[in-house]
Protein backbone atom coordinates (compact mmCIF):
# COMPACT_ATOMS: atom_id res chain seq x y z
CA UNK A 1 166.84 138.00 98.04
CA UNK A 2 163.86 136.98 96.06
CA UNK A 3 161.57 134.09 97.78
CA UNK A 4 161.22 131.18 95.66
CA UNK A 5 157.82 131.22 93.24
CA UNK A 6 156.03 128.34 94.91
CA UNK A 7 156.06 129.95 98.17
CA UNK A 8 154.60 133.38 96.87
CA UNK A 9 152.03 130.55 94.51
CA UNK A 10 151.39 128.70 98.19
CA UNK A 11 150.36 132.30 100.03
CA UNK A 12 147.94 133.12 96.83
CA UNK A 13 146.56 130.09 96.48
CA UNK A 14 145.64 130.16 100.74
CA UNK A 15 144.64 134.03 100.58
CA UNK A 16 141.93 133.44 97.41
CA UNK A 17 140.54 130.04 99.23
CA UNK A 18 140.52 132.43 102.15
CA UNK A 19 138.64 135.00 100.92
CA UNK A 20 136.79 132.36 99.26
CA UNK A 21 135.49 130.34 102.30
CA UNK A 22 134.65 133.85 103.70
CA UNK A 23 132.78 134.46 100.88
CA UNK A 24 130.89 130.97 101.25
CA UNK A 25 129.75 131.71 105.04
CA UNK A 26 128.18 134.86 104.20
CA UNK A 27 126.24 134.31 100.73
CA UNK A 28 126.34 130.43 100.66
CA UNK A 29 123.83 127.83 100.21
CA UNK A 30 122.45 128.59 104.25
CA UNK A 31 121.33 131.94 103.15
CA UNK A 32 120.53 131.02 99.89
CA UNK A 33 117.99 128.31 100.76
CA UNK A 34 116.49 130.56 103.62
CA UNK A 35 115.92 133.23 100.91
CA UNK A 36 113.71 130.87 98.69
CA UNK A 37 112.01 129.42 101.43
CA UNK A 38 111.08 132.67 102.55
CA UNK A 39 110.27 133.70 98.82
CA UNK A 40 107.79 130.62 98.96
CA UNK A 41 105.89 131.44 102.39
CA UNK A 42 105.24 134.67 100.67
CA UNK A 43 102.61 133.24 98.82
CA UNK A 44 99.18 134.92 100.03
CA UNK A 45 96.74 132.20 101.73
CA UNK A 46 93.70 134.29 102.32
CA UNK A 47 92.09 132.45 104.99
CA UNK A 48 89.59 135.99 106.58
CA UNK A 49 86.17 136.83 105.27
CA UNK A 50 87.67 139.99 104.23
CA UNK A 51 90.00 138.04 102.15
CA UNK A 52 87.79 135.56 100.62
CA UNK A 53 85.56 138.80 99.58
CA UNK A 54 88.30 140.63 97.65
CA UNK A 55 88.71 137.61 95.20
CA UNK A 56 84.73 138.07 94.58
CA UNK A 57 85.25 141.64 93.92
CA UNK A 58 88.37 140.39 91.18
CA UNK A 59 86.25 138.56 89.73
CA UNK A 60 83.61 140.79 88.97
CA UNK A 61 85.85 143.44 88.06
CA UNK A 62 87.14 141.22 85.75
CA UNK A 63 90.22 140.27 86.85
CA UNK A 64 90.23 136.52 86.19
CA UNK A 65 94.29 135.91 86.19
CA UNK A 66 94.04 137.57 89.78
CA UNK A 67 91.39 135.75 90.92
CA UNK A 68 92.83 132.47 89.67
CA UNK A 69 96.14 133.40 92.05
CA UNK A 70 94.05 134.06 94.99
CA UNK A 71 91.84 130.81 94.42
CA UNK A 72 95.09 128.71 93.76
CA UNK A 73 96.64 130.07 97.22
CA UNK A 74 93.98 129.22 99.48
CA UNK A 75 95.22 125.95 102.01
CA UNK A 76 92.37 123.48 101.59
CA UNK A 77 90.71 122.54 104.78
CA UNK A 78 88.10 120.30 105.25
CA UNK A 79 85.24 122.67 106.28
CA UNK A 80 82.00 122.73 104.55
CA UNK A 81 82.32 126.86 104.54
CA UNK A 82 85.48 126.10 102.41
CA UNK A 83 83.95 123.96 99.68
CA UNK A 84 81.01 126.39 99.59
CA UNK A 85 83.59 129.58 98.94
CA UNK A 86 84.99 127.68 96.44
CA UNK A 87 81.77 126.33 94.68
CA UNK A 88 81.23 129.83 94.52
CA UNK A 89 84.02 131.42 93.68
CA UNK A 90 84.17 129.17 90.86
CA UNK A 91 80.60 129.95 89.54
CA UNK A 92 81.51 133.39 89.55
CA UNK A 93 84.43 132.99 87.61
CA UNK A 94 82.36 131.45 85.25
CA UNK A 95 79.60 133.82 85.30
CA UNK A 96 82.55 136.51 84.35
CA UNK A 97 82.54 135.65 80.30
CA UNK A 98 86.27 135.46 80.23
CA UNK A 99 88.10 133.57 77.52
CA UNK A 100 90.01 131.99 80.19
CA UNK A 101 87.68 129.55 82.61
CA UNK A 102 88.73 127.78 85.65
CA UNK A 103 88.19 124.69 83.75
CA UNK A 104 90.76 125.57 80.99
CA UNK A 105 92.87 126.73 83.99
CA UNK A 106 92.79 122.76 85.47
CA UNK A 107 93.27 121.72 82.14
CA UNK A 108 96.71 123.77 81.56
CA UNK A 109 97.31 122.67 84.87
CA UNK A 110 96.92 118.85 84.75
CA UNK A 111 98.85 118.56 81.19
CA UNK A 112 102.00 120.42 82.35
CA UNK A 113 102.13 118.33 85.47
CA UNK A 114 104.72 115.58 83.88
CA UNK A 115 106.63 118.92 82.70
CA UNK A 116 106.74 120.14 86.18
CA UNK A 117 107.36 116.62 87.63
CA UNK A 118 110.64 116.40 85.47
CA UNK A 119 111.90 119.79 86.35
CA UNK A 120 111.38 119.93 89.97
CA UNK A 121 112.56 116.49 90.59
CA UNK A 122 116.01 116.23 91.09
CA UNK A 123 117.51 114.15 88.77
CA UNK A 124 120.72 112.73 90.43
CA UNK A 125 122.52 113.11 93.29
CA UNK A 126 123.11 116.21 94.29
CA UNK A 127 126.87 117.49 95.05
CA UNK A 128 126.44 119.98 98.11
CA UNK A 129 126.86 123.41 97.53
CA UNK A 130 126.82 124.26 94.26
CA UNK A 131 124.70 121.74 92.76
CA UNK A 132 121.93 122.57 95.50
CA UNK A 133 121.73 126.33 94.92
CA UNK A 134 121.74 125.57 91.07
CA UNK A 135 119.31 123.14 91.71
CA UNK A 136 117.25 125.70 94.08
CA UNK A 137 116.95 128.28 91.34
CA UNK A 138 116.04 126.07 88.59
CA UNK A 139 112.95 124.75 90.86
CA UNK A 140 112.17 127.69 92.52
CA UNK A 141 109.55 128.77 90.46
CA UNK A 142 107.98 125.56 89.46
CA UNK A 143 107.87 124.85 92.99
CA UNK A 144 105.39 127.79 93.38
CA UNK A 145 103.01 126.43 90.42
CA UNK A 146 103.27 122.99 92.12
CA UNK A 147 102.31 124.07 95.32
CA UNK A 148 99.36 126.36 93.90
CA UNK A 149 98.21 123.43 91.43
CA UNK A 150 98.52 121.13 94.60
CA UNK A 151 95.89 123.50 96.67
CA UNK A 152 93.61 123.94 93.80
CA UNK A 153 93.35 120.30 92.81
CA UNK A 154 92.83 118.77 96.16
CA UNK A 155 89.47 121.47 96.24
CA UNK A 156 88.75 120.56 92.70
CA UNK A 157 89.05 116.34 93.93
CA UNK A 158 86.27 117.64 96.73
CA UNK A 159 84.00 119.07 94.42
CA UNK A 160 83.78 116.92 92.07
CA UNK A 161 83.29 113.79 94.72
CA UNK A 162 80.48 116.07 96.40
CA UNK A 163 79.05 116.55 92.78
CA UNK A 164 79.64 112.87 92.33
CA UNK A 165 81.57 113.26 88.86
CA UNK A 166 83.59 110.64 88.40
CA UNK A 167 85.93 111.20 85.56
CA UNK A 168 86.22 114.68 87.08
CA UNK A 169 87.00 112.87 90.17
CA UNK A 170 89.86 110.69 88.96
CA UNK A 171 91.09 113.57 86.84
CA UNK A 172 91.91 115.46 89.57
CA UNK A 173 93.01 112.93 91.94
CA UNK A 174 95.63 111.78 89.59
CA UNK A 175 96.84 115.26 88.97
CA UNK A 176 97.19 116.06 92.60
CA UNK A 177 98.93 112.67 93.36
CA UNK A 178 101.21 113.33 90.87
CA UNK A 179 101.41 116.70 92.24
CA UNK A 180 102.16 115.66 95.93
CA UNK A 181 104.65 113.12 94.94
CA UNK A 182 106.75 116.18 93.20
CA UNK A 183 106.32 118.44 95.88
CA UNK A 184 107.97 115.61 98.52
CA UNK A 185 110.65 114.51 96.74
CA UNK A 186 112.03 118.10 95.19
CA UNK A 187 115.50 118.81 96.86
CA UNK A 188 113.90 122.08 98.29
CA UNK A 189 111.41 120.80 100.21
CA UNK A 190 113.64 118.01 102.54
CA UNK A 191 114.68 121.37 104.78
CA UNK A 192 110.67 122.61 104.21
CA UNK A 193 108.43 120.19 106.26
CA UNK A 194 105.12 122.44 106.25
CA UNK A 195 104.26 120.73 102.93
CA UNK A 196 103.43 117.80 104.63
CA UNK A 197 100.27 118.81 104.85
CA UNK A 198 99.41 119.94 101.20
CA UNK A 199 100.47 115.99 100.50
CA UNK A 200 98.22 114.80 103.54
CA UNK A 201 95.56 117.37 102.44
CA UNK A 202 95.20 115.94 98.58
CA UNK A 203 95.53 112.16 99.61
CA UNK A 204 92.66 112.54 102.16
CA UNK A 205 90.68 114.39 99.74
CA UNK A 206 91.13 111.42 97.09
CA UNK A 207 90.09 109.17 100.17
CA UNK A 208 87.02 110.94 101.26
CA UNK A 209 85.55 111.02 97.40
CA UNK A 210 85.85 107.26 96.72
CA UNK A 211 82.98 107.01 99.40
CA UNK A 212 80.99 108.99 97.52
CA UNK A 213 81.58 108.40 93.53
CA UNK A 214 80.48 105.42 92.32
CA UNK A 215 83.64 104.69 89.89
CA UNK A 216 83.86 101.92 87.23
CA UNK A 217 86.90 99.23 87.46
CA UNK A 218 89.03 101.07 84.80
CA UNK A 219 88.85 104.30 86.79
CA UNK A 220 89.47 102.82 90.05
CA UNK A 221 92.53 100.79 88.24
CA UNK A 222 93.66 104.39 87.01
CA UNK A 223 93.77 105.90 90.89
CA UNK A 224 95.48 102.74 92.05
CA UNK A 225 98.30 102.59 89.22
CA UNK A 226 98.44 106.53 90.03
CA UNK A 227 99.05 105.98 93.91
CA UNK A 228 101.76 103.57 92.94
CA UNK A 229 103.59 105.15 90.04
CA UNK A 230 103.91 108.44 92.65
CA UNK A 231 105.90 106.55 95.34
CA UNK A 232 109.80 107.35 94.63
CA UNK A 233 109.43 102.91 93.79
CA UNK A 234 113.52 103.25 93.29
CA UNK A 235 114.51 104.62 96.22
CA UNK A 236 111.51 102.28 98.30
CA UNK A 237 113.02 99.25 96.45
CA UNK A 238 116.24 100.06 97.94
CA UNK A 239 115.14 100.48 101.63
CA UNK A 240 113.47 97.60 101.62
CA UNK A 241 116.59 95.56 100.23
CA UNK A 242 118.64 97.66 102.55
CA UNK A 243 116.73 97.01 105.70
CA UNK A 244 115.13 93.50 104.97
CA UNK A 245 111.32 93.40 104.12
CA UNK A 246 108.44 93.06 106.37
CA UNK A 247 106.00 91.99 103.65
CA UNK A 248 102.54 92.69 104.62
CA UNK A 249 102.12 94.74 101.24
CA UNK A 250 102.56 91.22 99.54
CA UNK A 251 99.91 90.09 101.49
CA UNK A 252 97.52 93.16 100.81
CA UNK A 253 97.71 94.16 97.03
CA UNK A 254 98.94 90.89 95.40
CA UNK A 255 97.59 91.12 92.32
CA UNK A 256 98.53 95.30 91.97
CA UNK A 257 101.80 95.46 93.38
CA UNK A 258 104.00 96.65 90.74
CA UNK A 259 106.59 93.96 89.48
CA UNK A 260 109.29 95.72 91.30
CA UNK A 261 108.09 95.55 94.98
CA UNK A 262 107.24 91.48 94.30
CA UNK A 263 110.67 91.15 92.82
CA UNK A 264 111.65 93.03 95.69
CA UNK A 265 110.06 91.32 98.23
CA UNK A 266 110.90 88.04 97.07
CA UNK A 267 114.44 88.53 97.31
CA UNK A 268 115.18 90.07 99.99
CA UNK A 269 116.27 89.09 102.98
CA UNK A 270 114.19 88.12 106.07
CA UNK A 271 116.32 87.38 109.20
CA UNK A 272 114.49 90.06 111.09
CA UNK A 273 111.05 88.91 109.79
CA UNK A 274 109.20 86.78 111.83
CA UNK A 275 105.64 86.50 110.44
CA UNK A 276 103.75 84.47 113.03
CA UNK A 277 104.98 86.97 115.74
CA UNK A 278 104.16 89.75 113.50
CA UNK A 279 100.58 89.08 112.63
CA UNK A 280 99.56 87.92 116.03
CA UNK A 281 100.54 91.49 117.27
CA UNK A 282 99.06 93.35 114.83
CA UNK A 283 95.74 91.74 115.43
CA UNK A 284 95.92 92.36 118.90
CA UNK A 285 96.56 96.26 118.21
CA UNK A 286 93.56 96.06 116.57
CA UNK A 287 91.61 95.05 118.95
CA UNK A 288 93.41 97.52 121.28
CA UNK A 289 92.26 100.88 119.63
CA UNK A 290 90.06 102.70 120.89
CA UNK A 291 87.04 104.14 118.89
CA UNK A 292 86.81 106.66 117.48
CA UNK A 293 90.91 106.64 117.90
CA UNK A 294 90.88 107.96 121.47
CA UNK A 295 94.33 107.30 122.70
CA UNK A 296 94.72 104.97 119.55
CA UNK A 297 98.10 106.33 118.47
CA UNK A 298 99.98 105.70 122.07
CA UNK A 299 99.17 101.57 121.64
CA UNK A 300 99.95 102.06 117.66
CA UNK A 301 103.31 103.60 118.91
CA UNK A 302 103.68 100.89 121.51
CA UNK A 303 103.16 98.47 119.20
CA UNK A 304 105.68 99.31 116.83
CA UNK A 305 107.99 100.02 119.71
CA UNK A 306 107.45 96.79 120.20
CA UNK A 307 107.77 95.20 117.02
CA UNK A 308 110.97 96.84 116.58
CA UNK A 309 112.50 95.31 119.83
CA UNK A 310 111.71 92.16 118.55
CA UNK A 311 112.20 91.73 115.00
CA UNK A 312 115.65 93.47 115.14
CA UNK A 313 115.06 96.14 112.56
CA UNK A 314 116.79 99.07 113.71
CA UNK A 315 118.10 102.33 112.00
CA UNK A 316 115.48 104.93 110.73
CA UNK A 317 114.82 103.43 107.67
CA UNK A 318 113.53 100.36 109.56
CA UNK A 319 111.52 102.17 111.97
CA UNK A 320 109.85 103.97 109.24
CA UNK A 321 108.93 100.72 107.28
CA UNK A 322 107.95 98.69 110.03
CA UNK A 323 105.62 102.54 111.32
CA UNK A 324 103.99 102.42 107.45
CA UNK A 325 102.76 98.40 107.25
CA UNK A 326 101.59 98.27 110.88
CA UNK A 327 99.74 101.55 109.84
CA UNK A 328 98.46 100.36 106.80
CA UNK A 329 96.75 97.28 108.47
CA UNK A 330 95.81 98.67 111.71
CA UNK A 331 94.20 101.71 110.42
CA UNK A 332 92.95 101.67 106.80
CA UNK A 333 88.89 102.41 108.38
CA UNK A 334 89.97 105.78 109.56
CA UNK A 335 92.43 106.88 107.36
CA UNK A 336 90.66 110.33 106.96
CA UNK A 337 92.44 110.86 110.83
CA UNK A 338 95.33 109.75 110.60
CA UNK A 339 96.24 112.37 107.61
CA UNK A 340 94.56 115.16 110.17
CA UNK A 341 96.89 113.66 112.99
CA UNK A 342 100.16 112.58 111.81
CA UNK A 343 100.29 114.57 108.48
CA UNK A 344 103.34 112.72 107.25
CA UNK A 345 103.49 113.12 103.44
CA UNK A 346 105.70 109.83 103.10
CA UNK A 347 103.09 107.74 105.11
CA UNK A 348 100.13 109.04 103.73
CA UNK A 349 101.54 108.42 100.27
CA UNK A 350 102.03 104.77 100.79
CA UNK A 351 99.40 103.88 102.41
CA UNK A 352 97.12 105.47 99.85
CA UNK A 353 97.35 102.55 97.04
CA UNK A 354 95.55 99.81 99.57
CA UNK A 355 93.36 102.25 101.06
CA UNK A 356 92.13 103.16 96.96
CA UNK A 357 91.62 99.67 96.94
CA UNK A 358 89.89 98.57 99.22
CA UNK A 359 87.73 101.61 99.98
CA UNK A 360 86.82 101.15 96.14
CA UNK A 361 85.49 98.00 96.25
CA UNK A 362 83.92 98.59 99.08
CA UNK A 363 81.75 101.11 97.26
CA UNK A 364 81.30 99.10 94.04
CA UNK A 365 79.74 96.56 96.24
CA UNK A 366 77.39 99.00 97.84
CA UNK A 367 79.16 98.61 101.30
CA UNK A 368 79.82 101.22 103.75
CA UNK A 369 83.38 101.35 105.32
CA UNK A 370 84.14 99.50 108.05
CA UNK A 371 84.71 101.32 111.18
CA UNK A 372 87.14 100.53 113.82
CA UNK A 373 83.82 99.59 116.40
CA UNK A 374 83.15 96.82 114.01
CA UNK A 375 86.43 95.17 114.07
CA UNK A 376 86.26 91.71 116.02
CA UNK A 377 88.21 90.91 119.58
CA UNK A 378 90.66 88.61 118.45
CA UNK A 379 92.14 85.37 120.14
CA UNK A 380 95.80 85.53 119.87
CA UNK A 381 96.27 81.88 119.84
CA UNK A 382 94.10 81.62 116.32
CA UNK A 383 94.68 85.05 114.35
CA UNK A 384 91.70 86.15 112.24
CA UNK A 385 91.21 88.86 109.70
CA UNK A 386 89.05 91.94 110.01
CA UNK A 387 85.54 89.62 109.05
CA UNK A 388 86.72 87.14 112.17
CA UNK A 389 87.58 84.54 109.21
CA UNK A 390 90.92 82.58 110.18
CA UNK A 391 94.25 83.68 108.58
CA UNK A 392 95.16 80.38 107.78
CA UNK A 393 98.80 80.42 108.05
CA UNK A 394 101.25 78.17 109.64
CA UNK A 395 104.83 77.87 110.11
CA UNK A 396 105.44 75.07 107.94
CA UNK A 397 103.31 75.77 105.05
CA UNK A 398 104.53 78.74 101.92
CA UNK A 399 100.29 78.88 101.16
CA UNK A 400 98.71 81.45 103.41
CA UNK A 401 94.70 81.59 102.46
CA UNK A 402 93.63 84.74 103.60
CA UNK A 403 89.93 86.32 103.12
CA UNK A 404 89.62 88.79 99.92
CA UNK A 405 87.58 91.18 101.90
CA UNK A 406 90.76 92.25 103.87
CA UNK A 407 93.30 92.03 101.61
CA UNK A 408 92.96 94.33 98.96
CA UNK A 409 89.80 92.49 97.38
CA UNK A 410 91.04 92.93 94.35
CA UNK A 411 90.05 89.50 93.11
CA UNK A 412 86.91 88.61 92.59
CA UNK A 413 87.78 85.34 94.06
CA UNK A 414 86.02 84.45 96.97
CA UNK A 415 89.51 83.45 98.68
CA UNK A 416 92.95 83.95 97.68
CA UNK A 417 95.73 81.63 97.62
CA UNK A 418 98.91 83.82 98.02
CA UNK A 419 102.57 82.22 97.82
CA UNK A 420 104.91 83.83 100.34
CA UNK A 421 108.53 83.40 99.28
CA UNK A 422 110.74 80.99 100.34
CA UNK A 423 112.48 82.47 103.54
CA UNK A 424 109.80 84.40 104.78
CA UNK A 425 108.27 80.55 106.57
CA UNK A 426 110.60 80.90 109.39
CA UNK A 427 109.05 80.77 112.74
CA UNK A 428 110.15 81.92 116.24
């Protein structure tokens, strides 16, 4: 007797997705991504004297594309013995005749970056497996450029500060921005978090130059709308109207905060903000650090434990907002270690835009920056800013006056007179 058709269709159909989920353990998207992660370690870092000297030889035995892949792999660390091997290696290169300089290189290299940007940036959401591994492939290899661009960039950013070339300077820093922004928020890299660093590594080099290069108010406006324009502002916007905004970036950059963070901010929610509680505590964590940051980060973390148990954010979303603004405020003199610290690519590309400006102006005035020694003792009961001038707020009033030297002095204005919206006046 002959078994009906559906039945014999029913055992084909479960013997292929058999085979097929058997098929899926062994050469699926685990062993997939592990092979391209793997693929991308293998990119030499010479980091021995005996490496550093074969990309001299290279270079005078004329080998300038070889060269340029050793230069491009090297991890950037802030050593003066660095910087000099690259000064050098670069003068070589030079001194080689080739058609092909390392300046044409960084030129190729900063005007594909929006190319690069587009393809290694994922464009939607992404339907796991088989959108991932398609996804994985297509980026693999501009992953690799990224990465090398990223490396060479940040020591190009160094050079030219230490040469104090400014257009050089902001060239550079906005192509590694850019550059670091792609790298973090490629689909590859959220199960890869060693590039951390090359995002920590560029930002802190940007940092460290604006001491150093004296830099008009168009360039300093370039590096600022730079910082900005690299921070995922979609997917922020939607945290923050997700998780309710603490809103100390309103206070900071008022006058550079792009229109979709004030929109933002002004509409969301605030039952968990309280900002009389808030600002009281962070000035108290300021006086609380030690200098130069011995045993800073425990009260940092305490305080934001604390904040959180307070202000009723939960969830990591919140914790990581409420980490980045207490951050921001607490620690903007000694950025330069926090990135060595807690290299956090996410952090230090947020926090970037109000340390650009306010490190800027700094130097356009001719001031040093301010060191966390020189930051006053504060009375909790009347809550100053970081010159000891009164923050001026109350619980009743929406007009905060607030000194420009803290926050952001990016007016020329010797006060501002920032509007806080509606809902965020509520008080304990």
């Amino acid at each position: 007797m002959r078994k009906p058709t559906w039945r014999l269709s029913l055992l084909a159909l479960l013997g292929f997705a058999l085979i097929a989920l058997i098929a899926f353990e062994v050469f699926g998207p685990k062993r997939h991504v592990q092979e391209i992660l793997a693929k991308l370690e293998q990119i030499e870092q010479p980091t021995t004297p005996q490496a550093l000297s074969k990309r001299y030889a290279l270079a005078t035995e004329g080998h300038p594309d070889r060269l340029l892949a050793w230069l491009t792999a090297i991890v950037p660390v802030s050593t003066p013995e660095y910087m000099q091997d690259y000064e050098a290696t670069m003068s070589v290169y030079r001194a080689s005749g080739k058609d092909q300089t390392v300046d044409d290189f960084l030129g190729r290299q900063k005007g594909i970056i929006h190319d690069l940007t587009q393809a290694a940036t994922d464009p939607g959401p992404v339907h796991y497996p088989f959108d991932l591994i398609a996804g994985l492939e297509m980026n693999l290899e501009v992953l690799v450029q990224l990465k090398r661009a990223a490396h060479l960039l940040s020591l190009e950013t160094k050079s030219a500060a230490q040469h104090g070339q400014a257009e050089r300077f902001v060239d550079s820093a906005n192509a590694g921005l850019v550059t670091a922004a792609t790298l973090q928020n490629s689909p590859i890299l959220a199960a890869h978090d060693a590039y951390c660093e090359i995002t920590s590594v560029i930002t802190q080099s940007v940092f460290d130059g604006l001491s150093t290069v004296n830099l008009s108010k168009s360039q300093i406006n370039r590096l600022i709308h730079t910082a900005h324009s690299s921070q995922c502002p979609n997917n922020l916007a939607n945290a923050l109207e997700g998780e309710g905004a603490i809103a100390i970036d309103y206070f900071l950059e008022p006058a550079r905060l792009p229109t979709f963070y004030r929109t933002t901010v002004a509409s969301t929610s605030s039952r968990y903000f309280d900002l009389e509680y808030y600002l009281r505590h962070m000035q108290r964590g300021i006086a609380a650090i030690d200098q130069p940051f011995n045993g800073g980060w425990e009260n940092i973390v305490n305080l934001q434990q604390e904040l959180l148990e307070n202000s009723g954010r939960k969830g990591i979303i919140g914790r990581w907002l409420c980490r980045r603004r207490v951050l921001s405020l607490l620690l903007l003199p000694n950025f330069e270690t926090i990135t060595e610290q807690h290299a956090n690519a996410r952090f230090a590309l947020h926090v970037l835009p109000t340390a650009l400006a306010i490190s800027a102006f700094d130097t356009q005035q001719g001031r040093p920056p301010m060191s966390l020694d020189e930051l006053p003792q504060t009375d909790l009961q009347s809550p100053t800013d970081f010159d000891g001038q009164p923050l001026g707020f109350t619980t009743t009033s929406n007009t905060y006056q607030i000194s420009s030297s803290v926050l952001g002095l990016l007016k020329e204005e010797p006060r501002l007179q920032i509007e806080i919206p509606r809902g965020l006046q509520q008080s304990r």
